[in-house]
C-alpha atoms as a PDB file:
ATOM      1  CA  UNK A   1       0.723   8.139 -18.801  1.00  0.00           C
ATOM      2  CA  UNK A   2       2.174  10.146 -15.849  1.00  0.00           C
ATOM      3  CA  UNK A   3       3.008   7.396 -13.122  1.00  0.00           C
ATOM      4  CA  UNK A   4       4.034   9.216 -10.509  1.00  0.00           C
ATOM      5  CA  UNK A   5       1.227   8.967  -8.222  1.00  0.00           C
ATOM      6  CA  UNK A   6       0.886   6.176  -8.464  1.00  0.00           C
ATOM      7  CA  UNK A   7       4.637   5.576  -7.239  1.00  0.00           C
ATOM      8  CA  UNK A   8       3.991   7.973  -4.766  1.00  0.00           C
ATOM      9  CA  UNK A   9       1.053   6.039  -3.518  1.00  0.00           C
ATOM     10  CA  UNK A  10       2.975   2.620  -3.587  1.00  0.00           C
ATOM     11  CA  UNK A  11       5.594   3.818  -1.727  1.00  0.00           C
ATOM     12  CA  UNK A  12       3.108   5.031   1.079  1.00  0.00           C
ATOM     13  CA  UNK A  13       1.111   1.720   1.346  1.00  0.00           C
ATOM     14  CA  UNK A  14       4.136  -0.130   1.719  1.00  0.00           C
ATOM     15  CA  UNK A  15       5.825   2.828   4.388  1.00  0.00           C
ATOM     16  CA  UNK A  16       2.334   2.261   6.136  1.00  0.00           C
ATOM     17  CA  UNK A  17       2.505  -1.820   6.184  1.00  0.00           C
ATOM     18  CA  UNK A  18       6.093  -1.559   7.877  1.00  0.00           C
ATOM     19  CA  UNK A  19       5.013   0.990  10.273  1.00  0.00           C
ATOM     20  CA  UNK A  20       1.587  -1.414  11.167  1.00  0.00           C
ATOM     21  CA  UNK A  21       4.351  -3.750  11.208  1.00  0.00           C
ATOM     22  CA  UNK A  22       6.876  -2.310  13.205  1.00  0.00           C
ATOM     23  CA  UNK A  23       4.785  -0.658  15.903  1.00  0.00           C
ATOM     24  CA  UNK A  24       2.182  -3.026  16.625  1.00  0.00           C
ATOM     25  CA  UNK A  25       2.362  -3.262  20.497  1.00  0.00           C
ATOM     26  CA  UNK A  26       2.050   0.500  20.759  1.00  0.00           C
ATOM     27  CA  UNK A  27      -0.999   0.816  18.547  1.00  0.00           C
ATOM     28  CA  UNK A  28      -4.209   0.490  20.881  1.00  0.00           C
ATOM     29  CA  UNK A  29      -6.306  -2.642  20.614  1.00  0.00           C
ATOM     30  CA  UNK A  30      -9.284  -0.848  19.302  1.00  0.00           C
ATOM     31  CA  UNK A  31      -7.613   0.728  16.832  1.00  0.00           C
ATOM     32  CA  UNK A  32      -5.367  -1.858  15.712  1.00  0.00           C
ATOM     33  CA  UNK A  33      -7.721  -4.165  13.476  1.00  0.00           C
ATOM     34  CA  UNK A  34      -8.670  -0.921  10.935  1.00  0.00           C
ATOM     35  CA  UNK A  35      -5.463   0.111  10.735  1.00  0.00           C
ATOM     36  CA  UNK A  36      -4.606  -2.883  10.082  1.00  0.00           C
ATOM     37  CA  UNK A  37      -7.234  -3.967   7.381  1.00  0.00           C
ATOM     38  CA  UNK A  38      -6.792  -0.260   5.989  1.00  0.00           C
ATOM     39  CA  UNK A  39      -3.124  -1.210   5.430  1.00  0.00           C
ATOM     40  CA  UNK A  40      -3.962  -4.566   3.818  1.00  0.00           C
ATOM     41  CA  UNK A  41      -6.275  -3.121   0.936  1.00  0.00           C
ATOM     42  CA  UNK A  42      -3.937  -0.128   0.579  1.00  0.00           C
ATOM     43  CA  UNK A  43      -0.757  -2.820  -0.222  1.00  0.00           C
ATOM     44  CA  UNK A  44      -2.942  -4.969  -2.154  1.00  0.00           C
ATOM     45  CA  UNK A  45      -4.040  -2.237  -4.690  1.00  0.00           C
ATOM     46  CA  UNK A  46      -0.379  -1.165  -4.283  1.00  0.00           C
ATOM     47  CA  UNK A  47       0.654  -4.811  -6.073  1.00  0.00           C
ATOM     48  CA  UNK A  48      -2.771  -4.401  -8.426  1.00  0.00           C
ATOM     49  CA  UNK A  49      -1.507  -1.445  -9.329  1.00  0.00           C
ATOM     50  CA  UNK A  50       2.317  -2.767 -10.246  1.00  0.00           C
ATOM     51  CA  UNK A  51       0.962  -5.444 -12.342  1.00  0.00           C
ATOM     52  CA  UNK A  52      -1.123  -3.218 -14.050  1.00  0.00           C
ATOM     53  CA  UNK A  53       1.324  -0.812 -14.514  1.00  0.00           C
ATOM     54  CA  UNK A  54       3.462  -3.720 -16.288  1.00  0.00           C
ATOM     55  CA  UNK A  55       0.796  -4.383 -18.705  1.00  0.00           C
ATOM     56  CA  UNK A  56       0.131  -0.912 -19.811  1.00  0.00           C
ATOM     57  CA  UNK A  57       3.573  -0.087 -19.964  1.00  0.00           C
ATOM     58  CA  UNK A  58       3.908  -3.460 -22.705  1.00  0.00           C
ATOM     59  CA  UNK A  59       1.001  -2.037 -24.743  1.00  0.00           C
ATOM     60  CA  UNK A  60       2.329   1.644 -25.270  1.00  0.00           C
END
């Protein structure tokens, strides 16, 4: 299996995270909370992804 978008997309969720991170006073308060939940579910299939990624890698 070709893995590279999903490394592509892991690297973005976690780019995104930092920058929620980093720039959080200059995001507007009505904006902020999506972005922020947005990021969450984004990093959390990120890590869903890694572990499955382990897994299939151990089965090949």
């Amino acid at each position: 299996m070709d893995y590279t978008n999903v490394v592509i997309f892991i690297i973005l969720a976690f780019s995104l995270g930092l920058i929620m991170i980093m720039n959080k006073d200059r995001i507007p308060a009505s904006l902020r909370r999506g972005m922020a939940i947005t990021s969450i579910v984004m990093i959390l299939f990120a890590f869903f992804l890694i572990v499955y990624s382990f897994f299939d890698l151990g089965s090949s």
